[in-house]
PDB file of N, CA and C in Angstrom:
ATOM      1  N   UNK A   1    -132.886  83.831  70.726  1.00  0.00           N
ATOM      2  CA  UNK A   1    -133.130  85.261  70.667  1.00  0.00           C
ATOM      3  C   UNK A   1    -134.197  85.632  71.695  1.00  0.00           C
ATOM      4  N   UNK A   2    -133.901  86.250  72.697  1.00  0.00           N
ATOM      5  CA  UNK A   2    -134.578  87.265  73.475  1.00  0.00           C
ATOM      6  C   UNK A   2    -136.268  87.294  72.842  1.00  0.00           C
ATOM      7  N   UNK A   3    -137.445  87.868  73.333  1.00  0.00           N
ATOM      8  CA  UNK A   3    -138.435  88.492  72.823  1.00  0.00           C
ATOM      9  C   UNK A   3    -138.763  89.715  73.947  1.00  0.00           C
ATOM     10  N   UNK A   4    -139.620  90.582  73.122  1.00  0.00           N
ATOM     11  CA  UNK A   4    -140.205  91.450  74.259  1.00  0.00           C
ATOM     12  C   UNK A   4    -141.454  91.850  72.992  1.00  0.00           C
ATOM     13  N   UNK A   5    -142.113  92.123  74.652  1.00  0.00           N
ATOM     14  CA  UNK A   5    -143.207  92.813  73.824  1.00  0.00           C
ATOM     15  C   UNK A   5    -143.427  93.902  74.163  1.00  0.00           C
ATOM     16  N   UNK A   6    -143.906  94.770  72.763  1.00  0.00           N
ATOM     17  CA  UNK A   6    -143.911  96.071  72.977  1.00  0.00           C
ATOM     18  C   UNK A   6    -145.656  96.988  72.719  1.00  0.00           C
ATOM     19  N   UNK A   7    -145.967  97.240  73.733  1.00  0.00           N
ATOM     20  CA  UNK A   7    -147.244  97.737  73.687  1.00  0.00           C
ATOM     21  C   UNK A   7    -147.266  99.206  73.689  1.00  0.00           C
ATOM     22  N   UNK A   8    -148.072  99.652  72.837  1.00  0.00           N
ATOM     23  CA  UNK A   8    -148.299 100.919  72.360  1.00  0.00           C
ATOM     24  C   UNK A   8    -149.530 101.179  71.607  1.00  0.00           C
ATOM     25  N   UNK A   9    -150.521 102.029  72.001  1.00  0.00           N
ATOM     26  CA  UNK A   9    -151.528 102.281  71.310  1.00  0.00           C
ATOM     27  C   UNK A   9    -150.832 103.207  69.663  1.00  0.00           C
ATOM     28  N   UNK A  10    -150.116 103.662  69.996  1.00  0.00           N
ATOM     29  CA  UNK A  10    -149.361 104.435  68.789  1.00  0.00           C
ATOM     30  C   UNK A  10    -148.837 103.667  67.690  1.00  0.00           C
ATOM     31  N   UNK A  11    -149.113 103.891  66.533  1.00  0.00           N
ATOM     32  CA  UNK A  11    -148.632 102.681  65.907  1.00  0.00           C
ATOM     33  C   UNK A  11    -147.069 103.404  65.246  1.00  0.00           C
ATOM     34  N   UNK A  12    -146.788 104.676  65.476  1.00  0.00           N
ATOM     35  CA  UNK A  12    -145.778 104.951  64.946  1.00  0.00           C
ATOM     36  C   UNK A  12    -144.519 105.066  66.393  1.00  0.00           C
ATOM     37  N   UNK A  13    -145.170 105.187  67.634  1.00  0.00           N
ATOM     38  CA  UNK A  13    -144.230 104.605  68.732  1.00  0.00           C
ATOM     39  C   UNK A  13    -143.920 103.255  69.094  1.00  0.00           C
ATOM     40  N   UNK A  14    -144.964 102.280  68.196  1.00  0.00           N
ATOM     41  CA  UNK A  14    -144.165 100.990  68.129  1.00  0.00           C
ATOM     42  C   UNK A  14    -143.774 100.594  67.235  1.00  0.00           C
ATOM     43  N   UNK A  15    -143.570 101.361  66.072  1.00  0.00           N
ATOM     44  CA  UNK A  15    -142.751 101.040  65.399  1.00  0.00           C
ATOM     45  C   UNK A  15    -140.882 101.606  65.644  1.00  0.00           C
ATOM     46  N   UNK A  16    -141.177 102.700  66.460  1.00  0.00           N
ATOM     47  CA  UNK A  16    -140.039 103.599  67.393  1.00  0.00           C
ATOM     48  C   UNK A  16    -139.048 102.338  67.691  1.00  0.00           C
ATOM     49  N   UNK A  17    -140.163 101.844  68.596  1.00  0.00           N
ATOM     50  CA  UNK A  17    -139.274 101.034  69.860  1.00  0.00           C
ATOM     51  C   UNK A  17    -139.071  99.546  69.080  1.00  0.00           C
ATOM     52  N   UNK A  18    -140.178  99.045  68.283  1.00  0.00           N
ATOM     53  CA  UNK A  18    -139.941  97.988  67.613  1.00  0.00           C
ATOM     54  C   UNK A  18    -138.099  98.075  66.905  1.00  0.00           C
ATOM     55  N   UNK A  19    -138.263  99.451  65.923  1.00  0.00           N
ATOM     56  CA  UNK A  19    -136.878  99.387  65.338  1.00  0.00           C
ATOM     57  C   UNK A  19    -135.625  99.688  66.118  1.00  0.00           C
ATOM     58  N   UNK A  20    -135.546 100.047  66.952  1.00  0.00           N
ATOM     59  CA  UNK A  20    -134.758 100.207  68.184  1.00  0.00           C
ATOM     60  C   UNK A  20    -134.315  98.892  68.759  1.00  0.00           C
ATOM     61  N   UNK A  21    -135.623  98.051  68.873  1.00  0.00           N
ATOM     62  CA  UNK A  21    -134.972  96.989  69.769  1.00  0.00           C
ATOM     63  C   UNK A  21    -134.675  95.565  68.686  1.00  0.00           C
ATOM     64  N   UNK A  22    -135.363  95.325  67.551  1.00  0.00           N
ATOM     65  CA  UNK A  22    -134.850  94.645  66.630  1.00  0.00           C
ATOM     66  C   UNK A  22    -133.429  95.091  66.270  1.00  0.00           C
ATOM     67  N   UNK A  23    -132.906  96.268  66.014  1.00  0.00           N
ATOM     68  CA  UNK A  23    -131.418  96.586  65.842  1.00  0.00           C
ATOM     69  C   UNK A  23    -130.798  95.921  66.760  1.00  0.00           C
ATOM     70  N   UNK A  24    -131.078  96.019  67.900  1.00  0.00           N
ATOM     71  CA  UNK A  24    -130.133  95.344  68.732  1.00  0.00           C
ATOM     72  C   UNK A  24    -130.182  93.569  68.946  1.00  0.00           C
ATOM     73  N   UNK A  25    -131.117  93.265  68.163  1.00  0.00           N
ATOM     74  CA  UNK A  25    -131.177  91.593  68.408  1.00  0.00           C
ATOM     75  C   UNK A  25    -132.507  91.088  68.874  1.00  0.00           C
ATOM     76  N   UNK A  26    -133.249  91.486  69.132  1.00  0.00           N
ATOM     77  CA  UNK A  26    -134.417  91.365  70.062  1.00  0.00           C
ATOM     78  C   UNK A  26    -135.821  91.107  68.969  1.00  0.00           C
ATOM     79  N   UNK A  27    -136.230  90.299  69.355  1.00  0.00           N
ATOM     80  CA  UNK A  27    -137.584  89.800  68.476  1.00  0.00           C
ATOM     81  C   UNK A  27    -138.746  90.724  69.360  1.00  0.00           C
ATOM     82  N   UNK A  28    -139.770  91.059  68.329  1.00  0.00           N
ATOM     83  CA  UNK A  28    -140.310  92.196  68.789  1.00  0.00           C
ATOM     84  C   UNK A  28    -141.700  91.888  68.956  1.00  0.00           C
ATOM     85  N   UNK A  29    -142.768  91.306  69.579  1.00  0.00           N
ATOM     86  CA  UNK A  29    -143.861  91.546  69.619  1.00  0.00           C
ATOM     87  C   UNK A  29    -144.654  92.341  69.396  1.00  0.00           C
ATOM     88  N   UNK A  30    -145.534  92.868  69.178  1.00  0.00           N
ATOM     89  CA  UNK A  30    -146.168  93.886  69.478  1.00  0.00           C
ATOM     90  C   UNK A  30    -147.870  94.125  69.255  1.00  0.00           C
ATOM     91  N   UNK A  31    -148.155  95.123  70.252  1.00  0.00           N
ATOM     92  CA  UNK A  31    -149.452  95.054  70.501  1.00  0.00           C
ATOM     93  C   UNK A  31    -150.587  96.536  70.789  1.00  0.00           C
ATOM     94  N   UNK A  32    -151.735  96.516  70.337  1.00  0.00           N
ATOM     95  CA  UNK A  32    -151.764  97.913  69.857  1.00  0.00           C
ATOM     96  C   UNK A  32    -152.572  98.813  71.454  1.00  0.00           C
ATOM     97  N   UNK A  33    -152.439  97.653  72.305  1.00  0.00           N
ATOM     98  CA  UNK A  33    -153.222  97.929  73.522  1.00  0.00           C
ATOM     99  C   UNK A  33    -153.200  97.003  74.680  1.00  0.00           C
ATOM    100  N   UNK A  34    -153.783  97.251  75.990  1.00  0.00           N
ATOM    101  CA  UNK A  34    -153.332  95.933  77.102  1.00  0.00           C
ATOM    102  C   UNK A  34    -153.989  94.897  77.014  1.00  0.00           C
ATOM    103  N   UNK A  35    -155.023  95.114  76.513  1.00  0.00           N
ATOM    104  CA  UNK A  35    -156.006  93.764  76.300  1.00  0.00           C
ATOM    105  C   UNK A  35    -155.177  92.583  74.490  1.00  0.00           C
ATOM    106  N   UNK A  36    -154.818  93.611  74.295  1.00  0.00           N
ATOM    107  CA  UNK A  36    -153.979  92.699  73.022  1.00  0.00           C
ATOM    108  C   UNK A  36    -153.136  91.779  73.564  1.00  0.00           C
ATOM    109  N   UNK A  37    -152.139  92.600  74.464  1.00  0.00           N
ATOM    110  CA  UNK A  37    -151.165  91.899  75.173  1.00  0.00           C
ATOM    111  C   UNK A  37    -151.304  91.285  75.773  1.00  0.00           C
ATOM    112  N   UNK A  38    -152.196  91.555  77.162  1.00  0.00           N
ATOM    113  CA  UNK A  38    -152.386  90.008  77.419  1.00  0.00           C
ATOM    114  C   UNK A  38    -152.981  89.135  76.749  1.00  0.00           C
ATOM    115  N   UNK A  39    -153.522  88.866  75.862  1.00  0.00           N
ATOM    116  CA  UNK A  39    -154.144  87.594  74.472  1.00  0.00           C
ATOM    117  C   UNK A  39    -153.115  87.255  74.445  1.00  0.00           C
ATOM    118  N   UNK A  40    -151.984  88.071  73.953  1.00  0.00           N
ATOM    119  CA  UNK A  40    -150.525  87.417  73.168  1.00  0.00           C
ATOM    120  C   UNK A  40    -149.833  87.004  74.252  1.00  0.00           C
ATOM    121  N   UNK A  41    -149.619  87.848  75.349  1.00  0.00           N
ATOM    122  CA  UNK A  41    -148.616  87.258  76.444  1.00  0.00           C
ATOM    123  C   UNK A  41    -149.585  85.809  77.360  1.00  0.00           C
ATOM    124  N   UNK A  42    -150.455  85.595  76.689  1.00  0.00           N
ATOM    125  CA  UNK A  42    -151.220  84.234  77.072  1.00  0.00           C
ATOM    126  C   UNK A  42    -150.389  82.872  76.344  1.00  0.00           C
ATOM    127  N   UNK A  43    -150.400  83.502  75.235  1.00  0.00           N
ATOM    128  CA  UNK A  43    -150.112  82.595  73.814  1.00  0.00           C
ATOM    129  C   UNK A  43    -148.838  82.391  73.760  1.00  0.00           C
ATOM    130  N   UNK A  44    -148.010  83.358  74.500  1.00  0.00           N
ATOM    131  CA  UNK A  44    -146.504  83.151  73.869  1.00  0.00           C
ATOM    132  C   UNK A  44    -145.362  84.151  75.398  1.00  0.00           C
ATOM    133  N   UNK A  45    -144.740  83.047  75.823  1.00  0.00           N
ATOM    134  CA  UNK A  45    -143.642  83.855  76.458  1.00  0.00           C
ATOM    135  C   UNK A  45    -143.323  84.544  75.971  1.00  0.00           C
ATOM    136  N   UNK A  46    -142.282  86.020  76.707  1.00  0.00           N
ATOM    137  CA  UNK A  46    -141.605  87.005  76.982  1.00  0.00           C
ATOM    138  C   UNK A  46    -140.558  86.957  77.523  1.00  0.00           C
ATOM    139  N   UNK A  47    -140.076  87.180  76.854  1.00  0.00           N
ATOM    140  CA  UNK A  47    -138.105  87.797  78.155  1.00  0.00           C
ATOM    141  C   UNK A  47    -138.145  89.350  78.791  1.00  0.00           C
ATOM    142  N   UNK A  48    -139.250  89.906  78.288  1.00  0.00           N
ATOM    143  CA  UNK A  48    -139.481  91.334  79.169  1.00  0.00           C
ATOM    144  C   UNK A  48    -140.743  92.022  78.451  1.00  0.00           C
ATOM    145  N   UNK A  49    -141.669  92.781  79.127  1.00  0.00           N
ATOM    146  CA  UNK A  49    -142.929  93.352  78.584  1.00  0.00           C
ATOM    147  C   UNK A  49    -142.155  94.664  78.636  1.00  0.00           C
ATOM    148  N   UNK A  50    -142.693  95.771  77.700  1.00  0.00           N
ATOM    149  CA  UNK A  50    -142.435  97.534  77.480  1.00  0.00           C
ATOM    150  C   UNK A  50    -143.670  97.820  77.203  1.00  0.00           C
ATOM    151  N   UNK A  51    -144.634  98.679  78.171  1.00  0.00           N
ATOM    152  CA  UNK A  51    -145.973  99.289  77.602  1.00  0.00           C
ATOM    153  C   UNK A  51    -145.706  99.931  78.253  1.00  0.00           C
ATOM    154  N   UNK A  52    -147.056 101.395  77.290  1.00  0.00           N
ATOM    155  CA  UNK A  52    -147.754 102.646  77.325  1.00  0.00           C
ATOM    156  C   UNK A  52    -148.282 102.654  78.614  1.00  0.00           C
ATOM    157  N   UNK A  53    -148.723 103.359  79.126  1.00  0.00           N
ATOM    158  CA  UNK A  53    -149.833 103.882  80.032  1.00  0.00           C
ATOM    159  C   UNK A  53    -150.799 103.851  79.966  1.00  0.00           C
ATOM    160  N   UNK A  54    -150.802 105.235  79.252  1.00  0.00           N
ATOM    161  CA  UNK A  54    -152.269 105.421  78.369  1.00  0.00           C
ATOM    162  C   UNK A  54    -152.609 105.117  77.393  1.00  0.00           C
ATOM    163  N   UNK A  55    -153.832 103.672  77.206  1.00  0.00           N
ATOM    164  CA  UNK A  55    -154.352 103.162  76.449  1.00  0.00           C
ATOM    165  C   UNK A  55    -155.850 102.900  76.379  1.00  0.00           C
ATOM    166  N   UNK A  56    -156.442 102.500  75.078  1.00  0.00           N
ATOM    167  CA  UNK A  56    -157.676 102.190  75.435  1.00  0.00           C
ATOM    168  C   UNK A  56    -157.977 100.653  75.463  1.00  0.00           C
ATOM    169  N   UNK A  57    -158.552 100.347  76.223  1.00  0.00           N
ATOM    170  CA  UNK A  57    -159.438  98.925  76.443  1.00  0.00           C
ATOM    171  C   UNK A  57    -158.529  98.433  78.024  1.00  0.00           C
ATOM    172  N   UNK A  58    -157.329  98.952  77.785  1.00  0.00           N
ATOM    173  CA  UNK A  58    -156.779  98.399  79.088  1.00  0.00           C
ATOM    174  C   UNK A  58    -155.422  99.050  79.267  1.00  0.00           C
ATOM    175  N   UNK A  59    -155.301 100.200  79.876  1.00  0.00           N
ATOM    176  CA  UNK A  59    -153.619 100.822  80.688  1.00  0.00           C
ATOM    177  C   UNK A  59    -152.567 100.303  81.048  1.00  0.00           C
ATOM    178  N   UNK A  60    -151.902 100.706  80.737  1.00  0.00           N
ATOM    179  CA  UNK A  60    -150.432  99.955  81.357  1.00  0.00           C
ATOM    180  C   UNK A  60    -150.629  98.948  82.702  1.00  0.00           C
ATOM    181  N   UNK A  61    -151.121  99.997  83.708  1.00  0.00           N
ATOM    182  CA  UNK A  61    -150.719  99.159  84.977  1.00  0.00           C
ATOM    183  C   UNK A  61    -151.732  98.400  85.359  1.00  0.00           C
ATOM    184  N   UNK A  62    -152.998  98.268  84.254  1.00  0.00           N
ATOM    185  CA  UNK A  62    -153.770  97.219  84.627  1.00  0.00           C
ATOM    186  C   UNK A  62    -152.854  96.072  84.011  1.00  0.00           C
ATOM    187  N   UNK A  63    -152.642  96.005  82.857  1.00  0.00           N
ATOM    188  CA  UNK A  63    -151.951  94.978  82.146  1.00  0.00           C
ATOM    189  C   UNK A  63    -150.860  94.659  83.027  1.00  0.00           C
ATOM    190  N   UNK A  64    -150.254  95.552  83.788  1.00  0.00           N
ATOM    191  CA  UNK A  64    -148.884  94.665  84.771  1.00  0.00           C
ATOM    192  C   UNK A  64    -149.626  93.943  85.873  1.00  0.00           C
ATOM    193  N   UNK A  65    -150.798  94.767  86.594  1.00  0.00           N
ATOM    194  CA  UNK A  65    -151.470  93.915  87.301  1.00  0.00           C
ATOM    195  C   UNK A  65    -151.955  92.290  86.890  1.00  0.00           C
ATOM    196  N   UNK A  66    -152.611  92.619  85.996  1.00  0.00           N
ATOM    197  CA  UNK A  66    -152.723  90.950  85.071  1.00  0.00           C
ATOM    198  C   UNK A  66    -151.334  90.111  84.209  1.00  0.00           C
ATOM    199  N   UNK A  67    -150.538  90.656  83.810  1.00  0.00           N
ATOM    200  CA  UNK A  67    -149.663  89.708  83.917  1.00  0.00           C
ATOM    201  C   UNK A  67    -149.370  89.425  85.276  1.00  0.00           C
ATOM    202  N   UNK A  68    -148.717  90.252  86.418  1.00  0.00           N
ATOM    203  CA  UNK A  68    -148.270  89.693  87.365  1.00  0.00           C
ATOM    204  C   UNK A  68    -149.326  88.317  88.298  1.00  0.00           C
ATOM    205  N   UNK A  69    -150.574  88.158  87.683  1.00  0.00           N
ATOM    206  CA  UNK A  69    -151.294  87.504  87.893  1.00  0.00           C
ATOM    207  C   UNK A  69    -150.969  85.947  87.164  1.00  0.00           C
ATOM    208  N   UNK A  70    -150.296  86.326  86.579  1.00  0.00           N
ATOM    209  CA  UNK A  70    -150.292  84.808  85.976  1.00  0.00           C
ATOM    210  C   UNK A  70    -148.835  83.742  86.264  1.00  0.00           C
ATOM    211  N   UNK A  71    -149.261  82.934  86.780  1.00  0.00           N
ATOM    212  CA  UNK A  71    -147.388  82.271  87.218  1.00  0.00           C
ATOM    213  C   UNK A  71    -146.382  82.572  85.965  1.00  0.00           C
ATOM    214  N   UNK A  72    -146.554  82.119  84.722  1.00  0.00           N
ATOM    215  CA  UNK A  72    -145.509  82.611  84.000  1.00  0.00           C
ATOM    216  C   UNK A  72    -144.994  83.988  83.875  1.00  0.00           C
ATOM    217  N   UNK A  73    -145.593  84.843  84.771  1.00  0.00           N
ATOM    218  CA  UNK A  73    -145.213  86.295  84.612  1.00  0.00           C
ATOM    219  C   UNK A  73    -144.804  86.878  85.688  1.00  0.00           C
ATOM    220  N   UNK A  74    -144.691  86.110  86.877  1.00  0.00           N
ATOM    221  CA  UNK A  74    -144.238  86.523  88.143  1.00  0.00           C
ATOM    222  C   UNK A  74    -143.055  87.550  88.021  1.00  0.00           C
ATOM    223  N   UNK A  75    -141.918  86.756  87.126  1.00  0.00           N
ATOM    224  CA  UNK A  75    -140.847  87.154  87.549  1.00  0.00           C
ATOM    225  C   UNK A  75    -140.328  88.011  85.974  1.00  0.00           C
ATOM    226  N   UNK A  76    -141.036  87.954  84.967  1.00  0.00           N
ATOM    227  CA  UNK A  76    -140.302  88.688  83.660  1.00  0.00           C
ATOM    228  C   UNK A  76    -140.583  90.231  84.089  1.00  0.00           C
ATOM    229  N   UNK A  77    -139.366  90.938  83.840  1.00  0.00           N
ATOM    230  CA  UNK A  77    -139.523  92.303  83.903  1.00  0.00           C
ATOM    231  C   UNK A  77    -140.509  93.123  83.031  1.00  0.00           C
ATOM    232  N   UNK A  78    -140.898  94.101  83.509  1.00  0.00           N
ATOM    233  CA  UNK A  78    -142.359  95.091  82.723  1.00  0.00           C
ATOM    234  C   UNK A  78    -142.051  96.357  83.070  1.00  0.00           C
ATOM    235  N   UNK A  79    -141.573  96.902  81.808  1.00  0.00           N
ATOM    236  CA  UNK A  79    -140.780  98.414  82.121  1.00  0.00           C
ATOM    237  C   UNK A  79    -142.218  98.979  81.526  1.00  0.00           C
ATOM    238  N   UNK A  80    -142.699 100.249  82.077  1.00  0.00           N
ATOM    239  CA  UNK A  80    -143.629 101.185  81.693  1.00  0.00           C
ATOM    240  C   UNK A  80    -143.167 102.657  81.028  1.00  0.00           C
ATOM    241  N   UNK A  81    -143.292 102.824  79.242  1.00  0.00           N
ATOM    242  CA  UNK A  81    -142.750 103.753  78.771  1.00  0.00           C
ATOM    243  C   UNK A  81    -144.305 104.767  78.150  1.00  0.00           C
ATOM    244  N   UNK A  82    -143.686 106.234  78.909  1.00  0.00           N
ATOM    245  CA  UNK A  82    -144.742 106.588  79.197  1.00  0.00           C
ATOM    246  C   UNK A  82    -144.503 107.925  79.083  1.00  0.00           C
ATOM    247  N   UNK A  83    -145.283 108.738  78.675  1.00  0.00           N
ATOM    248  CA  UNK A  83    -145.276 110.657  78.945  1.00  0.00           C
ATOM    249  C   UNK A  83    -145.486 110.713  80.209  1.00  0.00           C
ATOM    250  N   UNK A  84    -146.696 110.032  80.933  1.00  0.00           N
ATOM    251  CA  UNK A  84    -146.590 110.180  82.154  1.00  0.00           C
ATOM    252  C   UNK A  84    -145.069 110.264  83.528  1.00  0.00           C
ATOM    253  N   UNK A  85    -145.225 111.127  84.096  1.00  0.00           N
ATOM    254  CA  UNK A  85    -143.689 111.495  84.755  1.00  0.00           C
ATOM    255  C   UNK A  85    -144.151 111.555  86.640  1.00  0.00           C
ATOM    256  N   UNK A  86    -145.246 111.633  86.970  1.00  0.00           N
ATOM    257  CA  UNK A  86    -145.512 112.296  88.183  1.00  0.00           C
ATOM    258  C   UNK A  86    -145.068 111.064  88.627  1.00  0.00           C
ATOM    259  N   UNK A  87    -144.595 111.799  90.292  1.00  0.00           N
ATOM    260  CA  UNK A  87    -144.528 110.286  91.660  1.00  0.00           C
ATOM    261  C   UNK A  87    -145.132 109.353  91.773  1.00  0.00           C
ATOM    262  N   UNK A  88    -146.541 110.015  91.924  1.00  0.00           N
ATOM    263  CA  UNK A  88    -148.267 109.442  91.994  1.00  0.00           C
ATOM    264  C   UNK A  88    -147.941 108.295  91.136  1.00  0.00           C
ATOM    265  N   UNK A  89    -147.907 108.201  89.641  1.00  0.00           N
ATOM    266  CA  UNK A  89    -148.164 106.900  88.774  1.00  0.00           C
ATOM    267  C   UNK A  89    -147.088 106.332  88.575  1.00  0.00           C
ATOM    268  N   UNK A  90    -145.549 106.880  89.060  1.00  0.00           N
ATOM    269  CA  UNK A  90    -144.646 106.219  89.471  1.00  0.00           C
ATOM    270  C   UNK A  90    -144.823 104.809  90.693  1.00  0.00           C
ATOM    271  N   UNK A  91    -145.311 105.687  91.569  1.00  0.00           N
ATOM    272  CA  UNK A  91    -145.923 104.512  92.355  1.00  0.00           C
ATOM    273  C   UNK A  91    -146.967 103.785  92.411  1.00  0.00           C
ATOM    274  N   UNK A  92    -148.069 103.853  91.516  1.00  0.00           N
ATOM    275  CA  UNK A  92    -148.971 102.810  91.126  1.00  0.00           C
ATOM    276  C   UNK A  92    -148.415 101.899  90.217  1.00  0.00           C
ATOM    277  N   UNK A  93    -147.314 102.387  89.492  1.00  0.00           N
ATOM    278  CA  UNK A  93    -146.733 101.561  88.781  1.00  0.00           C
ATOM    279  C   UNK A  93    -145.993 100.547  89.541  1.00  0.00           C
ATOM    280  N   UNK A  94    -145.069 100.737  90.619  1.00  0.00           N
ATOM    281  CA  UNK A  94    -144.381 100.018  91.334  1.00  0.00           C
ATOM    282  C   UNK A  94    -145.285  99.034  92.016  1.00  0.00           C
ATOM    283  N   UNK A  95    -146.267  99.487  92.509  1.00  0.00           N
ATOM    284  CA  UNK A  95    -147.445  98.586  93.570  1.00  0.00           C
ATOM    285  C   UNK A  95    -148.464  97.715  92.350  1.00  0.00           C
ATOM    286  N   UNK A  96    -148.279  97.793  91.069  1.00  0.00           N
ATOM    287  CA  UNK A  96    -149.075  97.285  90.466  1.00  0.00           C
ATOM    288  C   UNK A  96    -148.099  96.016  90.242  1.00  0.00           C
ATOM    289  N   UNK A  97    -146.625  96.352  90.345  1.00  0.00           N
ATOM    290  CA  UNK A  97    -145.816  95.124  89.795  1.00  0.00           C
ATOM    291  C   UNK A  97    -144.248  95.369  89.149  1.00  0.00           C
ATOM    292  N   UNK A  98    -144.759  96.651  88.323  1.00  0.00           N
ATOM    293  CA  UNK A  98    -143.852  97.366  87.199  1.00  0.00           C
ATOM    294  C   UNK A  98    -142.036  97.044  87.775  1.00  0.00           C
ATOM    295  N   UNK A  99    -141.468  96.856  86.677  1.00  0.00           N
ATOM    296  CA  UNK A  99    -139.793  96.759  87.248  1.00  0.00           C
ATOM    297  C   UNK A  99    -139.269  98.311  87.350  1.00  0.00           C
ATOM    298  N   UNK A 100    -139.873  98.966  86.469  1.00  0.00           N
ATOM    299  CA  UNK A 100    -139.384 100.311  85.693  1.00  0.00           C
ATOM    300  C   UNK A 100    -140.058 101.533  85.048  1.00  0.00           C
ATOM    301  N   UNK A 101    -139.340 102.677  85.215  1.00  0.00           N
ATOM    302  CA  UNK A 101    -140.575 103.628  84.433  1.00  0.00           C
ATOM    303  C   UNK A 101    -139.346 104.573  83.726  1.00  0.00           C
ATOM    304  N   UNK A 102    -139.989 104.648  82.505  1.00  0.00           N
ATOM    305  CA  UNK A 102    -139.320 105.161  81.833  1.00  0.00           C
ATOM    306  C   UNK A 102    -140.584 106.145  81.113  1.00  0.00           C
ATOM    307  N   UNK A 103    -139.437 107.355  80.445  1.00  0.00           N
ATOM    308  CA  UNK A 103    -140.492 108.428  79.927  1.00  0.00           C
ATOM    309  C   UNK A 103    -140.120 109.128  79.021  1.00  0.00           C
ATOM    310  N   UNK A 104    -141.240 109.076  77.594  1.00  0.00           N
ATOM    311  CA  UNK A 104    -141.457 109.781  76.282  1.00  0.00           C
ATOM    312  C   UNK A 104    -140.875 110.863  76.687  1.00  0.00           C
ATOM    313  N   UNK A 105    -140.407 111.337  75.614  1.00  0.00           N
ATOM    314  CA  UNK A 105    -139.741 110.659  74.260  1.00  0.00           C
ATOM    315  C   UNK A 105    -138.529 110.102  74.477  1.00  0.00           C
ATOM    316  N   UNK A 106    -138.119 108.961  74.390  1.00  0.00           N
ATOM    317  CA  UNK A 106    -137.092 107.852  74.497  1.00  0.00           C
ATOM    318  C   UNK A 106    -135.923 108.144  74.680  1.00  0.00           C
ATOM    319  N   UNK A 107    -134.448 108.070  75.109  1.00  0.00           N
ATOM    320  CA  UNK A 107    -133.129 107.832  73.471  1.00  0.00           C
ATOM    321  C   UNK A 107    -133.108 106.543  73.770  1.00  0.00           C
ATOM    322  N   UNK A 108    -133.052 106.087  72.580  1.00  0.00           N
ATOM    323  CA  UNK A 108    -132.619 104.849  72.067  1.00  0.00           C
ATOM    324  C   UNK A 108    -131.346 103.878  72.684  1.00  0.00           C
ATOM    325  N   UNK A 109    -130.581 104.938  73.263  1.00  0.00           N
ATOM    326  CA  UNK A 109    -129.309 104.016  73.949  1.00  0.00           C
ATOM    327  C   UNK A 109    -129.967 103.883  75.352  1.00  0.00           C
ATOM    328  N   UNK A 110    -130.286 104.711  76.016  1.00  0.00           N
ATOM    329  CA  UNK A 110    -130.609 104.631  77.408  1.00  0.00           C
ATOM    330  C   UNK A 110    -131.787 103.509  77.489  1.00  0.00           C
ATOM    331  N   UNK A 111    -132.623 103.376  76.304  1.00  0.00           N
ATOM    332  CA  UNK A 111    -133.752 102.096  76.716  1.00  0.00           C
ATOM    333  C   UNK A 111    -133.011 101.125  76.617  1.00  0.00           C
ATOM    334  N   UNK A 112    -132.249 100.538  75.623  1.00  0.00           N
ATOM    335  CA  UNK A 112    -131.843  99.252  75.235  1.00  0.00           C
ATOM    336  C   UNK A 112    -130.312  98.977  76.433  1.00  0.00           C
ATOM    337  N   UNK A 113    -129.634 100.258  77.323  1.00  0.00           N
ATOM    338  CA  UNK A 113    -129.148  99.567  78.704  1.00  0.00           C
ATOM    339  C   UNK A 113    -129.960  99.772  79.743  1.00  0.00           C
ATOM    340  N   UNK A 114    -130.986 100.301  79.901  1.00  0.00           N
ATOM    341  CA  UNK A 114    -131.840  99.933  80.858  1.00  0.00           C
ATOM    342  C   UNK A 114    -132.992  98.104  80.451  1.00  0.00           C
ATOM    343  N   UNK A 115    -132.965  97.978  79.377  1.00  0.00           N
ATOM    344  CA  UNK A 115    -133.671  96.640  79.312  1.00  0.00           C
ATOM    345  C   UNK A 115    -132.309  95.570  79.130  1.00  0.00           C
ATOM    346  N   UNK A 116    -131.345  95.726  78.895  1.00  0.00           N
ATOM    347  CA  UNK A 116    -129.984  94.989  79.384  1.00  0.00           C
ATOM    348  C   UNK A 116    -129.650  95.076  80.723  1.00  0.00           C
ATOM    349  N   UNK A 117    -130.374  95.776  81.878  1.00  0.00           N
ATOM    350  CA  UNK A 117    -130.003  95.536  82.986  1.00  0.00           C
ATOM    351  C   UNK A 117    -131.183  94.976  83.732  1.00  0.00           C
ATOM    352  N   UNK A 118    -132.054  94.606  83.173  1.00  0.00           N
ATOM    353  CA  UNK A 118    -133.145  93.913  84.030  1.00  0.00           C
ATOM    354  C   UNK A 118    -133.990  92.756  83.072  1.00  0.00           C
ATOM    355  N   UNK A 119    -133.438  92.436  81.799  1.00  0.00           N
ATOM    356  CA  UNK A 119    -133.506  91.335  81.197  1.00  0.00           C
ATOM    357  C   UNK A 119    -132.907  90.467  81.476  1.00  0.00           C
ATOM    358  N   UNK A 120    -133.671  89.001  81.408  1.00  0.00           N
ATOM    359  CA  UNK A 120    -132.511  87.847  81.911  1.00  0.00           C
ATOM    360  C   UNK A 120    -132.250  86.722  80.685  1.00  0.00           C
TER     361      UNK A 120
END
């Protein structure tokens, strides 16, 4: 079974995406911020990261910056789901690492074939 982890300072948007992506098969990590995640994505492979933006202790695209820092994370995809919409953090997202940007509020079909097309 697949894992991903799903970062969200929201605890009722990860439970969103948690039940979303457990329906479909997917073991769900999850973490309430970037500094969580990377602890856990230290501790335990991924088949794909999904975080927030805006968080406290550590933002989305610092956390892609630091995974992409670590050899086991070179290559797992890190979609960024986010209210944020502008070009601007579109492309800090891309230059930080990010595979993807996706943006609040969800549907549920469009995340789970967009993480079927860049999950391996």
């Amino acid at each position: 079974m697949q894992s991903i982890l799903a970062v969200d300072d929201s605890a009722s948007m990860r439970q969103m995406v948690a039940f979303t992506l457990k329906g479909a098969g997917y073991n769900v990590i999850e973490a309430a911020d970037g500094q969580e995640a990377l602890d856990k994505a230290r501790g335990a492979k991924v088949d794909l990261v999904l975080t927030d933006q805006n968080m406290p202790k550590m933002d989305g695209i610092t956390l892609v910056k630091n995974l992409r820092g670590l050899p086991s994370y070179n290559g797992t995809p890190i979609l960024i789901l986010t209210t944020e919409s502008s070009d601007e953090m579109k492309a800090k997202g891309r230059a930080a690492g990010a595979t993807g940007w996706l943006v609040k509020p969800f549907d549920p079909g469009k995340l789970l074939d967009v993480i079927k097309k860049v999950i391996r």
